[in-house]
N, C-alpha and C. Protein backbone atom coordinates (compact mmCIF):
# COMPACT_ATOMS: atom_id res chain seq x y z
N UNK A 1 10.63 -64.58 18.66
CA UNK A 1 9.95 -64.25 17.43
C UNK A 1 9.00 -63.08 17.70
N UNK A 2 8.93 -61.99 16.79
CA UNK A 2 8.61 -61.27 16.57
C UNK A 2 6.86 -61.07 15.96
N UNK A 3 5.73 -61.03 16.50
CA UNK A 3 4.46 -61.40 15.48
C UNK A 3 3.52 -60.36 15.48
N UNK A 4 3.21 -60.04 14.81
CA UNK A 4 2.37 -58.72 14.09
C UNK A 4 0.81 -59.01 13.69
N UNK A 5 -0.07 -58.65 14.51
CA UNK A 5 -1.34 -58.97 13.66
C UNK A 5 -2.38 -57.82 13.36
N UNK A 6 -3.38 -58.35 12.79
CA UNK A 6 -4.03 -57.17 12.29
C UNK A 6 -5.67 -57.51 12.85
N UNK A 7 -6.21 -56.87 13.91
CA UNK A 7 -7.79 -57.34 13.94
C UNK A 7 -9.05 -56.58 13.58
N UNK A 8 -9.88 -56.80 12.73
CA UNK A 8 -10.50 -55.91 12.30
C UNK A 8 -12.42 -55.31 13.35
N UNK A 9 -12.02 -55.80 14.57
CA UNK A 9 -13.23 -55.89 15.22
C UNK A 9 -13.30 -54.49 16.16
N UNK A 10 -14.19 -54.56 17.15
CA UNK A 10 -14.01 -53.61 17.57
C UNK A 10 -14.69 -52.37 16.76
N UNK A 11 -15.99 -52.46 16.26
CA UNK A 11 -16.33 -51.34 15.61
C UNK A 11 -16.13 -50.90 14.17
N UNK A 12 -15.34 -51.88 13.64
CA UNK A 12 -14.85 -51.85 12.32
C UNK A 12 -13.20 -51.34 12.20
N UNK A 13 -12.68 -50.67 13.09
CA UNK A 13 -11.65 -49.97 13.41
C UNK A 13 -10.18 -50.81 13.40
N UNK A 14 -9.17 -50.85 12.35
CA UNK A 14 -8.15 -51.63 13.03
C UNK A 14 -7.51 -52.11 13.85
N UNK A 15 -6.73 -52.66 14.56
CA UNK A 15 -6.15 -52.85 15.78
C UNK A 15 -4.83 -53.49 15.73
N UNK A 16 -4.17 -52.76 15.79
CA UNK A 16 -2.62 -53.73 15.18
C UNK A 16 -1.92 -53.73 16.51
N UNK A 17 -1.29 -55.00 16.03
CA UNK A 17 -0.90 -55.65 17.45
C UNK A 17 0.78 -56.75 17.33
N UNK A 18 1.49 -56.23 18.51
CA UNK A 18 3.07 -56.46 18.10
C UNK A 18 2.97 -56.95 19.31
N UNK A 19 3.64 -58.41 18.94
CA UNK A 19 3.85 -59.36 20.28
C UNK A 19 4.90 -60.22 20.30
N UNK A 20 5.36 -60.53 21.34
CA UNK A 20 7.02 -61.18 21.45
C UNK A 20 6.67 -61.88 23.02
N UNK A 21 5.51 -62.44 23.57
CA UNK A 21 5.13 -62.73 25.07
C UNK A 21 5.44 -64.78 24.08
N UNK A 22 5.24 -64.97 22.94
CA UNK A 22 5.53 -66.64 22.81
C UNK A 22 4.11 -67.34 22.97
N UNK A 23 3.61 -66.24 23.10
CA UNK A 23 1.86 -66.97 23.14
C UNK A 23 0.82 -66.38 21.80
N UNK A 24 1.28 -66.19 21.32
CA UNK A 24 0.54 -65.53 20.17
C UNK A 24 0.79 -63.66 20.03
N UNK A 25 -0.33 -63.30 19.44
CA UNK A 25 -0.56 -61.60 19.36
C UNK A 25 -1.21 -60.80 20.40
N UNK A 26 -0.46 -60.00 21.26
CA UNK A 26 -0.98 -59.33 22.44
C UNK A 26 -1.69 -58.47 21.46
N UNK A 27 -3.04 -58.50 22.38
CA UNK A 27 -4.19 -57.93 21.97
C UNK A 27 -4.53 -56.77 22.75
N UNK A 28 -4.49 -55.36 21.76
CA UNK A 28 -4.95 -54.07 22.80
C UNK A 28 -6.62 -53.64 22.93
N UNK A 29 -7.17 -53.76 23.71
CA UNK A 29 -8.85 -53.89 23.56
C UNK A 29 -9.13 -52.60 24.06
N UNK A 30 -8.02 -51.39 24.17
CA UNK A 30 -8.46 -50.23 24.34
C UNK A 30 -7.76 -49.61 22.76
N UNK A 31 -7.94 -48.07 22.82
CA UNK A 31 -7.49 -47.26 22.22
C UNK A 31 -5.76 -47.16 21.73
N UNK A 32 -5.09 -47.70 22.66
CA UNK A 32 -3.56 -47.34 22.80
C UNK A 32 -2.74 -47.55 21.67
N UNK A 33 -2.90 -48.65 21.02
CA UNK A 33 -2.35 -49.38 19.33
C UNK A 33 -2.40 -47.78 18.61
N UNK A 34 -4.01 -47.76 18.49
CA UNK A 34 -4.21 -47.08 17.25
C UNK A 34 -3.57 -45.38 17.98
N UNK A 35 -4.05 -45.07 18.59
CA UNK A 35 -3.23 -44.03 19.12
C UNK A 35 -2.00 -43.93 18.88
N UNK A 36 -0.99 -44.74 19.29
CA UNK A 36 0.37 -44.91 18.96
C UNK A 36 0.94 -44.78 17.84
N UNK A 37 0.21 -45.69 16.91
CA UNK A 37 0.49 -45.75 15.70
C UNK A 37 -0.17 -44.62 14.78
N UNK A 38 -1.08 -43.77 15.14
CA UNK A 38 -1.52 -42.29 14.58
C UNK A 38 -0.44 -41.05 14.59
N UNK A 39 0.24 -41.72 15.89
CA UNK A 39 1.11 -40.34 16.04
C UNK A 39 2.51 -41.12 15.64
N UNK A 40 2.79 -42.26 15.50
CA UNK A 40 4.61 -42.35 15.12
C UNK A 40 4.50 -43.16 13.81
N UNK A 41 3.42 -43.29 12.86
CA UNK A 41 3.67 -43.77 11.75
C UNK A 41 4.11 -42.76 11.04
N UNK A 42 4.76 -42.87 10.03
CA UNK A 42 5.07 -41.41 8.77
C UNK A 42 4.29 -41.49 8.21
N UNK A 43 3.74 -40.13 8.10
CA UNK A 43 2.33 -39.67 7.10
C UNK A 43 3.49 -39.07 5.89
N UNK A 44 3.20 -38.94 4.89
CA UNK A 44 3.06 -38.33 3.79
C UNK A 44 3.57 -36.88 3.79
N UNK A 45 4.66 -36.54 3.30
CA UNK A 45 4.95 -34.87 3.66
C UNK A 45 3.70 -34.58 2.77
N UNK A 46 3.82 -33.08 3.28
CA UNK A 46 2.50 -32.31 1.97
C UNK A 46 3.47 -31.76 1.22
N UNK A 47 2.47 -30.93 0.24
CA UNK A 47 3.30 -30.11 -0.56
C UNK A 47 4.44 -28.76 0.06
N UNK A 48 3.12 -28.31 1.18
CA UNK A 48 3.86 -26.88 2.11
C UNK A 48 4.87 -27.95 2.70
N UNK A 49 4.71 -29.10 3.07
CA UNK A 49 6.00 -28.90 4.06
C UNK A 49 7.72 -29.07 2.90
N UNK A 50 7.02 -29.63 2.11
CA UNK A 50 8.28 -29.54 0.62
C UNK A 50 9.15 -28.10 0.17
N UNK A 51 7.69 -27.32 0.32
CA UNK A 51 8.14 -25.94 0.33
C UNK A 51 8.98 -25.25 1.07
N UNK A 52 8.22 -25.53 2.58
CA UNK A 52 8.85 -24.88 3.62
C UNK A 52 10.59 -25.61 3.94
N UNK A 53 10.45 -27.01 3.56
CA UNK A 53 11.83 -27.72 3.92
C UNK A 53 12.58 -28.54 2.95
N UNK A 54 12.46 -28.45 1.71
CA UNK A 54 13.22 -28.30 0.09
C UNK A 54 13.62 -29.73 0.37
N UNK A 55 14.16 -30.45 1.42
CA UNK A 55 15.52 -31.46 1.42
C UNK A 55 14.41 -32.64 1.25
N UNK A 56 12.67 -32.17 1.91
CA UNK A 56 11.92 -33.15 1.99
C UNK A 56 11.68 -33.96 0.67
N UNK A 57 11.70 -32.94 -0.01
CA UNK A 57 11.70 -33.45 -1.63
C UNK A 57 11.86 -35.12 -2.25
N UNK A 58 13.41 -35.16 -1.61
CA UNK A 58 13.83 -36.64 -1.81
C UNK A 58 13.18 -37.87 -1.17
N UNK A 59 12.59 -37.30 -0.48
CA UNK A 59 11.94 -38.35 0.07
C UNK A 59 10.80 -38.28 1.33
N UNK A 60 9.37 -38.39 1.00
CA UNK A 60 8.42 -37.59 1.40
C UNK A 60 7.80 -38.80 2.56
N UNK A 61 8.17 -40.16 2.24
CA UNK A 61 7.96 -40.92 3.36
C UNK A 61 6.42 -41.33 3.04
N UNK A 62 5.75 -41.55 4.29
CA UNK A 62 4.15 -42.06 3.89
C UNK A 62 4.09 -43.68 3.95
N UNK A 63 2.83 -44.02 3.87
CA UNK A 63 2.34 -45.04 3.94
C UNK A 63 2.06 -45.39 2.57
N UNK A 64 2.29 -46.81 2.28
CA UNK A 64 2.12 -47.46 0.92
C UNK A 64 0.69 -47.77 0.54
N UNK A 65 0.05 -47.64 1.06
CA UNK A 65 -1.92 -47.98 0.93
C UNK A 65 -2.51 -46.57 1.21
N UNK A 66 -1.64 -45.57 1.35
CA UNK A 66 -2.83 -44.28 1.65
C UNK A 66 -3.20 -43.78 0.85
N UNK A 67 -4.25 -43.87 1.53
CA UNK A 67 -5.69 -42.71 0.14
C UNK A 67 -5.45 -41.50 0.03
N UNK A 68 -5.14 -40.70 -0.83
CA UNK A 68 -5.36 -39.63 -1.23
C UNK A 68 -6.08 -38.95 -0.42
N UNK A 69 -5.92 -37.76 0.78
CA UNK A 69 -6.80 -37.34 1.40
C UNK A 69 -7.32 -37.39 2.03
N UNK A 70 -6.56 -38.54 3.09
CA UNK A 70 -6.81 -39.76 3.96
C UNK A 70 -5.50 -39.89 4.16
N UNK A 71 -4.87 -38.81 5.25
CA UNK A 71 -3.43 -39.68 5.54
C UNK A 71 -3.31 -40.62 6.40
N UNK A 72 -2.61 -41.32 6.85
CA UNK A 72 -1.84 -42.56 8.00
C UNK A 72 -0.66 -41.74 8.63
N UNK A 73 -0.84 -42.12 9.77
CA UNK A 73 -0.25 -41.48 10.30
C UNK A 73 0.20 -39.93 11.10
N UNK A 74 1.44 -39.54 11.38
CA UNK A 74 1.53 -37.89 11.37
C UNK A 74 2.65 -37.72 10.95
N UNK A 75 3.15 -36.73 10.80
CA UNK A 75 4.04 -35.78 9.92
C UNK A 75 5.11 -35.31 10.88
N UNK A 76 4.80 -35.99 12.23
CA UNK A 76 5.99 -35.41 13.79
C UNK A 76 7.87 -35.89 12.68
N UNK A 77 7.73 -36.91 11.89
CA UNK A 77 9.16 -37.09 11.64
C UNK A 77 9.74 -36.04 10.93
N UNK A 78 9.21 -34.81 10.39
CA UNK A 78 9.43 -34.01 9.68
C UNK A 78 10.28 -33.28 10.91
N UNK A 79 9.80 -33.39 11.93
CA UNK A 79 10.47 -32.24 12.89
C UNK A 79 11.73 -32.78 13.60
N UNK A 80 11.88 -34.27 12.92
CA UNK A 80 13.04 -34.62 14.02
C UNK A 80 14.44 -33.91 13.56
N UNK A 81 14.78 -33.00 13.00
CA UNK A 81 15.88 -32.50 12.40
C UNK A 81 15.82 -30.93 12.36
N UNK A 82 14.59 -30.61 12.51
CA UNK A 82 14.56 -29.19 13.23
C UNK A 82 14.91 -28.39 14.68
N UNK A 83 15.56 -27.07 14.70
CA UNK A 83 15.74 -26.55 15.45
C UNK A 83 14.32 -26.62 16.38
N UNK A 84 14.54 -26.02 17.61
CA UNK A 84 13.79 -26.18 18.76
C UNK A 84 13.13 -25.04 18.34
N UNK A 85 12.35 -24.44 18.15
CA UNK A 85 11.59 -22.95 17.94
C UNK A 85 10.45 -22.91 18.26
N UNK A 86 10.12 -21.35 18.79
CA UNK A 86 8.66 -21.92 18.66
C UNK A 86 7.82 -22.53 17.72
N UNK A 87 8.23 -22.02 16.56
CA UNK A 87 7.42 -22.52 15.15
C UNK A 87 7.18 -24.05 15.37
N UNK A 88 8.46 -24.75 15.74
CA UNK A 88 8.41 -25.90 16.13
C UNK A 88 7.80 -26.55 16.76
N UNK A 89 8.01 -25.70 18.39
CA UNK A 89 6.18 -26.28 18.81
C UNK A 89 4.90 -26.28 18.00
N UNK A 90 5.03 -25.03 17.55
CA UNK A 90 3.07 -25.01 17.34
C UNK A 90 3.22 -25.91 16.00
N UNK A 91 4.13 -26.34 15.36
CA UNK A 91 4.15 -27.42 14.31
C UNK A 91 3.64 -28.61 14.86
N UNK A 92 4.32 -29.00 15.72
CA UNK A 92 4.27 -30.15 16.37
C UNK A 92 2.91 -30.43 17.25
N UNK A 93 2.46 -29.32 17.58
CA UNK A 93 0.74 -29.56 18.07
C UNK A 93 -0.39 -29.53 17.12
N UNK A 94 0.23 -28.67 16.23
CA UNK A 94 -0.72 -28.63 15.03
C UNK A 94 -0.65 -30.38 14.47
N UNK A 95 0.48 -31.21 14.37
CA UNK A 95 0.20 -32.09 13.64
C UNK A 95 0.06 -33.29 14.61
N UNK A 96 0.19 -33.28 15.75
CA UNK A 96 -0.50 -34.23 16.56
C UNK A 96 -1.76 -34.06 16.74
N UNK A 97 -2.34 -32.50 16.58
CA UNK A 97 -4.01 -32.94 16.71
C UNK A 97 -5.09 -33.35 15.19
N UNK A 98 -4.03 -32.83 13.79
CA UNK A 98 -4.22 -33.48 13.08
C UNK A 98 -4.58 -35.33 12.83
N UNK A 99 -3.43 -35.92 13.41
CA UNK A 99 -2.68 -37.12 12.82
C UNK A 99 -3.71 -38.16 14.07
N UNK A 100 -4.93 -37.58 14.99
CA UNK A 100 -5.63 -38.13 15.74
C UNK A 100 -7.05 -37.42 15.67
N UNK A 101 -7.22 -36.94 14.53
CA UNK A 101 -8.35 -35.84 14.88
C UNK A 101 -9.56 -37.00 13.78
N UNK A 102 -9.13 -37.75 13.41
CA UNK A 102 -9.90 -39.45 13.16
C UNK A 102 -10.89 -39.39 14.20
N UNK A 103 -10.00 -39.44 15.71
CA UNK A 103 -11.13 -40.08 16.67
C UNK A 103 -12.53 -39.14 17.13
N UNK A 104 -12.18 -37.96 16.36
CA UNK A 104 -13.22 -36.72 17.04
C UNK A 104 -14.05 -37.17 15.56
N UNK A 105 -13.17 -37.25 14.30
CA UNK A 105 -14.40 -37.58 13.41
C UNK A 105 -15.44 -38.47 13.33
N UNK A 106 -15.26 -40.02 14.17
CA UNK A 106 -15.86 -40.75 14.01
C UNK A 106 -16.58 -40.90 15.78
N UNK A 107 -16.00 -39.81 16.54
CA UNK A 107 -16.98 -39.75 17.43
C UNK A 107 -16.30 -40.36 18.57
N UNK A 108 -15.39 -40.69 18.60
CA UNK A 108 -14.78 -41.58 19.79
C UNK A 108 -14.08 -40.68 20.75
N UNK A 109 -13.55 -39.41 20.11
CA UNK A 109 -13.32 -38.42 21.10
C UNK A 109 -14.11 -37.34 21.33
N UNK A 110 -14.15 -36.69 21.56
CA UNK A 110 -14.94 -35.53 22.34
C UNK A 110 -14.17 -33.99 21.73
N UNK A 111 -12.87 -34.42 21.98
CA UNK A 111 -11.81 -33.25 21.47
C UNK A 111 -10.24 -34.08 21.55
N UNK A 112 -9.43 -32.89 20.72
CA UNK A 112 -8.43 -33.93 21.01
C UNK A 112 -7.16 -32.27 21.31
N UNK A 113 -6.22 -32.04 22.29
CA UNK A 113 -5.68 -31.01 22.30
C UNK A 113 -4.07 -30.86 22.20
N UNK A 114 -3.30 -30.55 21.81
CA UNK A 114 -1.83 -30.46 22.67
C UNK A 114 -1.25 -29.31 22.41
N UNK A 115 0.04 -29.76 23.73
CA UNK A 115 0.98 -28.48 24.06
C UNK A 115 2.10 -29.21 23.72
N UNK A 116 2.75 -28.12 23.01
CA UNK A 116 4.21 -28.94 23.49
C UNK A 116 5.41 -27.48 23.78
N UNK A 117 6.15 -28.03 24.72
CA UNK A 117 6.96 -27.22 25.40
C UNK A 117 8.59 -27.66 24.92
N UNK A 118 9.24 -26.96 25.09
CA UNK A 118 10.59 -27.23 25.23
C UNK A 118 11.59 -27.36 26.72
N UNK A 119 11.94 -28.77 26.78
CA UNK A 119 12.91 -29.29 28.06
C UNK A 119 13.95 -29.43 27.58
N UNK A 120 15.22 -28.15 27.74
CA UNK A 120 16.63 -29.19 27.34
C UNK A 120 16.98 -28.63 25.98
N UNK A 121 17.15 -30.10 25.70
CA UNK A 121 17.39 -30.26 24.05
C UNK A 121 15.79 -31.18 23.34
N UNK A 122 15.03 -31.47 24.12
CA UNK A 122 13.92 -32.17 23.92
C UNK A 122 12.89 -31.39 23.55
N UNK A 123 11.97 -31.98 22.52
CA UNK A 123 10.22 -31.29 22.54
C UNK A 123 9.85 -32.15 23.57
N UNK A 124 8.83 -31.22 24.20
CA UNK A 124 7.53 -32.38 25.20
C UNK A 124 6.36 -31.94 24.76
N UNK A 125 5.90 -33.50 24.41
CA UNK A 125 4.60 -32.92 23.71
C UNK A 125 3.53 -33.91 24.21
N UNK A 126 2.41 -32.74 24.97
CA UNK A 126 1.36 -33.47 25.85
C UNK A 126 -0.47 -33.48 25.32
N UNK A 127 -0.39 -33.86 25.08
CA UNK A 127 -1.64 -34.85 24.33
C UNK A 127 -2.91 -35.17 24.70
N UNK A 128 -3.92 -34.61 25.19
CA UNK A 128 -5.09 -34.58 26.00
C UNK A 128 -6.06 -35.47 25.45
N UNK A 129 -6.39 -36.12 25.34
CA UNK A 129 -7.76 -37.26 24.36
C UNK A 129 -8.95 -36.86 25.39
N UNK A 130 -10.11 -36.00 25.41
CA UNK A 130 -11.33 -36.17 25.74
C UNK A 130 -11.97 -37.30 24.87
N UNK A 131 -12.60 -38.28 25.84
CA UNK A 131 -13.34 -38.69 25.88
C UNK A 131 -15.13 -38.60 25.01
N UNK A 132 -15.21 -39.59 24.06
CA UNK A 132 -16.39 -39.71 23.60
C UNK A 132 -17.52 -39.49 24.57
N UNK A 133 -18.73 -39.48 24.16
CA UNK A 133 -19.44 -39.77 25.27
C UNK A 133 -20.79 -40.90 24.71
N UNK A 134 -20.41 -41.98 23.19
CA UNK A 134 -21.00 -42.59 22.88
C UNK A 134 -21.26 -43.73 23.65
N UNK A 135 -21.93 -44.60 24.24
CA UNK A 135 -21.57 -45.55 24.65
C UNK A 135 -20.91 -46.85 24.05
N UNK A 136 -21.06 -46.98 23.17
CA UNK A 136 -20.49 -47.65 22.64
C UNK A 136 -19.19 -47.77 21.83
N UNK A 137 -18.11 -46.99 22.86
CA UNK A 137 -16.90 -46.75 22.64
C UNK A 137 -16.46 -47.06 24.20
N UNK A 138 -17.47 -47.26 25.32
CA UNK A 138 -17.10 -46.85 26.69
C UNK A 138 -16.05 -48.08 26.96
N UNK A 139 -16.72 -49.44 26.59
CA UNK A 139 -15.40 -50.66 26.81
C UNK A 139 -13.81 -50.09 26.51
N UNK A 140 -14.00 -49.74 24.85
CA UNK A 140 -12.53 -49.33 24.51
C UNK A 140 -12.10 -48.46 25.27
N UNK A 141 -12.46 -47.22 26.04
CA UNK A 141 -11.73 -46.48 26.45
C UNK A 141 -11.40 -46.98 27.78
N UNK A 142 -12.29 -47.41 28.81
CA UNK A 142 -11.91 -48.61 30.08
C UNK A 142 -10.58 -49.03 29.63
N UNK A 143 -9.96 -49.89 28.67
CA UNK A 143 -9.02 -50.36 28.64
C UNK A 143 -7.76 -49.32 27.97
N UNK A 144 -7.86 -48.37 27.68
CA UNK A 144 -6.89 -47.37 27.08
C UNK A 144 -6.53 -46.37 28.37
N UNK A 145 -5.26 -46.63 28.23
CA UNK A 145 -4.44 -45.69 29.64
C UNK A 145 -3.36 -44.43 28.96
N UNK A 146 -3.32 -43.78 29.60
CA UNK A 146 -2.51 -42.81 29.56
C UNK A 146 -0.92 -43.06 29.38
N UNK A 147 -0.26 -42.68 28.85
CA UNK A 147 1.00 -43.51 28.66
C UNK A 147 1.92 -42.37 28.41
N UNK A 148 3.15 -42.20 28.75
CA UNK A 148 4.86 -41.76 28.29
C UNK A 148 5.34 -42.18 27.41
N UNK A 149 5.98 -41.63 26.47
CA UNK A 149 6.86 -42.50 25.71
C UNK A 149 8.18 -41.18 25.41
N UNK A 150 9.74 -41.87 25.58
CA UNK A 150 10.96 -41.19 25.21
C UNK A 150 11.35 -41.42 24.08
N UNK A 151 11.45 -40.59 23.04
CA UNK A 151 11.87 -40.87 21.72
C UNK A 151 13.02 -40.28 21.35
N UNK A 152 14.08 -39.96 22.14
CA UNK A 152 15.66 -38.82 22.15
C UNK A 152 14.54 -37.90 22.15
N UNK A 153 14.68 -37.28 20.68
CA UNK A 153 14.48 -35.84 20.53
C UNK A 153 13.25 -35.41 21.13
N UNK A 154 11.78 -35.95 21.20
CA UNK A 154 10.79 -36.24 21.23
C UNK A 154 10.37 -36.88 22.55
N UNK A 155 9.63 -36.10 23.82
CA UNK A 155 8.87 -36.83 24.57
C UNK A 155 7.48 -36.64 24.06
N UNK A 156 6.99 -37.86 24.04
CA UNK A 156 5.77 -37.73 24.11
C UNK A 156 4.82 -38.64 25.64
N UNK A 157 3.19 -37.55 25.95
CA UNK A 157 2.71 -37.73 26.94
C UNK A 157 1.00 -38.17 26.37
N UNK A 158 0.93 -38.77 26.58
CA UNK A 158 -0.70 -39.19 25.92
C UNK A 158 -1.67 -39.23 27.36
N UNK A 159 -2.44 -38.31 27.68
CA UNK A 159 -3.59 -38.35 28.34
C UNK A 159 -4.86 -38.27 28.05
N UNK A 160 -5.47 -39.18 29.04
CA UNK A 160 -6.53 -39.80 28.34
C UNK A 160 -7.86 -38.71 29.04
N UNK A 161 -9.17 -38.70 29.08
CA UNK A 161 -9.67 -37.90 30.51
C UNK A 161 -10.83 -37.82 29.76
């Protein structure tokens, strides 16, 4: 079984949590959830990207509770069907430092940066999180690690520092 929870502690900050261990909801007491889920939920196409890619039209994706002006998520699924280009990169950094730039607003990061390169047939896209320097973020980040993830088209590299 599959179990999904939602905790609202931690600063006020969500924490969603996907567990299949048979003991309840694995609990992330660092950064890594919300991180994850900033960069691979579907945000909302905008209007430019409708413009720029017509087909988006039919279907713009997004989150069912988002505020107006306040997206969820990032906009990386827009690129899974694009050519490799550069445009492509700097799309793809532009909207990963968007779709996390939350944590610099509310202070938990410091900065937030990326590159992304082309390997192959793959984007690699590497992800720098500076560090707050509130203390009272210092627990959460103790427990938030740096992580890989292979998505086919899409590597992504999340560093923490």
């Amino acid at each position: 079984m599959v179990r999904l929870g939602i905790d609202m502690g931690g600063g006020g900050f969500p924490q969603f949590q996907v567990g299949t261990d048979g003991a309840g909801i694995t609990v992330d007491p660092g950064f890594g959830t919300s991180i994850l889920l900033s960069l691979l939920s579907d945000a909302r196409a905008t209007d430019a990207d409708v413009v720029a890619r017509p087909e988006l039209a039919r279907g713009r994706r997004g989150w069912a509770l988002e505020v107006p002006g306040d997206a969820f998520g990032s906009r990386l699924w827009i690129l899974g069907r694009a050519k490799l280009t550069d445009v492509t990169l700097r799309d793809s950094e532009q909207i990963a430092r968007e779709c996390l730039a939350w944590m610099v607003r509310e202070r938990i990061a410091e900065r937030v940066t990326a590159r992304a390169e082309r390997v192959g047939d793959q984007l690699h896209l590497r992800i720098t999180i500076v560090r707050g320097r509130e203390r009272r973020w210092a627990h959460r980040w103790a427990e938030t690690l740096s992580a890989e993830y292979d998505l086919g088209k899409f590597a992504i590299a999340v560093e923490v520092a």
